[in-house]
Protein backbone atom coordinates (compact mmCIF):
# COMPACT_ATOMS: atom_id res chain seq x y z
CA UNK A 1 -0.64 -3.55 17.08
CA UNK A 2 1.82 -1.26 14.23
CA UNK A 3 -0.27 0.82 12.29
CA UNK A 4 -0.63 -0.80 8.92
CA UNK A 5 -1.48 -0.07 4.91
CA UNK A 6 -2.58 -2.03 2.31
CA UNK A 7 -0.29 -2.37 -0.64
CA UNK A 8 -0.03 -4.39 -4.04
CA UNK A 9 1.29 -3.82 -7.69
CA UNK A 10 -0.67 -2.26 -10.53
CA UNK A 11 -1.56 -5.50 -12.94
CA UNK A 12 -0.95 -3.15 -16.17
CA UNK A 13 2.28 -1.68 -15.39
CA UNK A 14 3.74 -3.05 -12.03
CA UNK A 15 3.78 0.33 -10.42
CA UNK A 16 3.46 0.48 -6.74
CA UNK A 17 -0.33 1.46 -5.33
CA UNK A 18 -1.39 1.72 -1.98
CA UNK A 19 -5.48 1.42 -1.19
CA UNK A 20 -6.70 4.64 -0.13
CA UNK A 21 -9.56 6.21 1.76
CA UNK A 22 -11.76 6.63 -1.07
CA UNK A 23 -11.68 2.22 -1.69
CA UNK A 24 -9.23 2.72 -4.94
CA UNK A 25 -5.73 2.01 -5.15
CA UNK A 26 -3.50 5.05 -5.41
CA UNK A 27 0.14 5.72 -6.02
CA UNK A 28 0.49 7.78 -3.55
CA UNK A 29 0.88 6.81 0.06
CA UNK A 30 -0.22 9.40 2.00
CA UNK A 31 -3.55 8.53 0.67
CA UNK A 32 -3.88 5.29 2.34
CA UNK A 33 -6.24 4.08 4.18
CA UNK A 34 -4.29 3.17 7.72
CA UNK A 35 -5.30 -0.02 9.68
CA UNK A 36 -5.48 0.83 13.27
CA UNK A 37 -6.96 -2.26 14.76
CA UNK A 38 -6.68 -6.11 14.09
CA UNK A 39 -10.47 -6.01 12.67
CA UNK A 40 -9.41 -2.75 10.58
CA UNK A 41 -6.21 -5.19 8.79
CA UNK A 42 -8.23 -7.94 8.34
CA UNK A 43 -10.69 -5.80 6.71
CA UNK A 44 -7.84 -4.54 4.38
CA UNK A 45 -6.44 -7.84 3.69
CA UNK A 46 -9.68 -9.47 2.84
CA UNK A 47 -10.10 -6.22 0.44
CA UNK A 48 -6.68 -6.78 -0.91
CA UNK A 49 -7.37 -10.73 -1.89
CA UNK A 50 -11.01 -9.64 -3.25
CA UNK A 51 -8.50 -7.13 -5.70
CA UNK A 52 -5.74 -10.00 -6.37
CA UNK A 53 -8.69 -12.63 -7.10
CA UNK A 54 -10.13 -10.13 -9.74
CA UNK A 55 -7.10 -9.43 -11.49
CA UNK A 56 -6.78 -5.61 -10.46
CA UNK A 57 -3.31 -5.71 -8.34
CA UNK A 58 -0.39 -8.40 -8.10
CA UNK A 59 1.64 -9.20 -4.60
CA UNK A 60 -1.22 -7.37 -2.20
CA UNK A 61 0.61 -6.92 1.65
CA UNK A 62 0.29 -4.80 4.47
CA UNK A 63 2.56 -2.78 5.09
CA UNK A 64 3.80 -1.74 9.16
CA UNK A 65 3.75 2.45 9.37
CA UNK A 66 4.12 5.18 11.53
CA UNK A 67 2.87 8.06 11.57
CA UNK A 68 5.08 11.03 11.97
CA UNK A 69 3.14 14.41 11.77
CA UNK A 70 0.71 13.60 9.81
CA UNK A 71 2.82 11.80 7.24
CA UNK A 72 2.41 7.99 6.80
CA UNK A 73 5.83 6.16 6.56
CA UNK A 74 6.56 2.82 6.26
CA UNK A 75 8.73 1.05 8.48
CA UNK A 76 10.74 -1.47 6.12
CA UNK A 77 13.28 0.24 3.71
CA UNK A 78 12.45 -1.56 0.87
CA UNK A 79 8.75 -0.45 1.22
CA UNK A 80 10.08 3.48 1.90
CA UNK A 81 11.76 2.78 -1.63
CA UNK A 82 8.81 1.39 -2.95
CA UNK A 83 6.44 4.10 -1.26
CA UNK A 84 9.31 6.98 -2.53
CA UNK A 85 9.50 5.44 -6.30
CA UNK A 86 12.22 3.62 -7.76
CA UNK A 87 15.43 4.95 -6.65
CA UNK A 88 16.75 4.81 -11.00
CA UNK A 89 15.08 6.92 -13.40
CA UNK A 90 13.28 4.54 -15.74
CA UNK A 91 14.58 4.56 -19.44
CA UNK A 92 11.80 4.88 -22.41
């Protein structure tokens, strides 16, 4: 099995999180909390539809990632974009 992360929007502002070691979602990455295992993805997807169900996060997925010196990356471009932040500055 890849190597996967749990990741989702942030309801509020639609920013990017991934769910992290410590059980909270974080915008960074290399934070995550890395599925290893079948049982370990399940475990994050059921967390990930418990979050979705209570309004925290929007479009929960795991994510497939290496690892690559300690550094988790995902394996889809559009989830390195995601994972990197947008690739336009954002206009206030």
């Amino acid at each position: 099995m890849t190597s996967q992360v749990l990741t989702a929007n942030r309801l509020t502002d639609g920013i990017a999180v991934w769910y992290d070691k410590s059980g909270n979602w974080n915008e960074w990455i290399g934070r995550s909390e890395v599925a290893h295992s079948k049982e370990d993805a399940e475990r994050l997807e059921a967390i990930g539809k418990k979050a979705y169900a209570n309004n925290e996060v929007l479009d929960v997925n795991l994510v497939e990632v290496e690892e690559i010196e300690g550094q988790i990356r995902p394996l889809r471009l559009r989830e390195r974009i995601r994972a990197e932040g947008p690739t336009i500055e954002y206009m206030i």
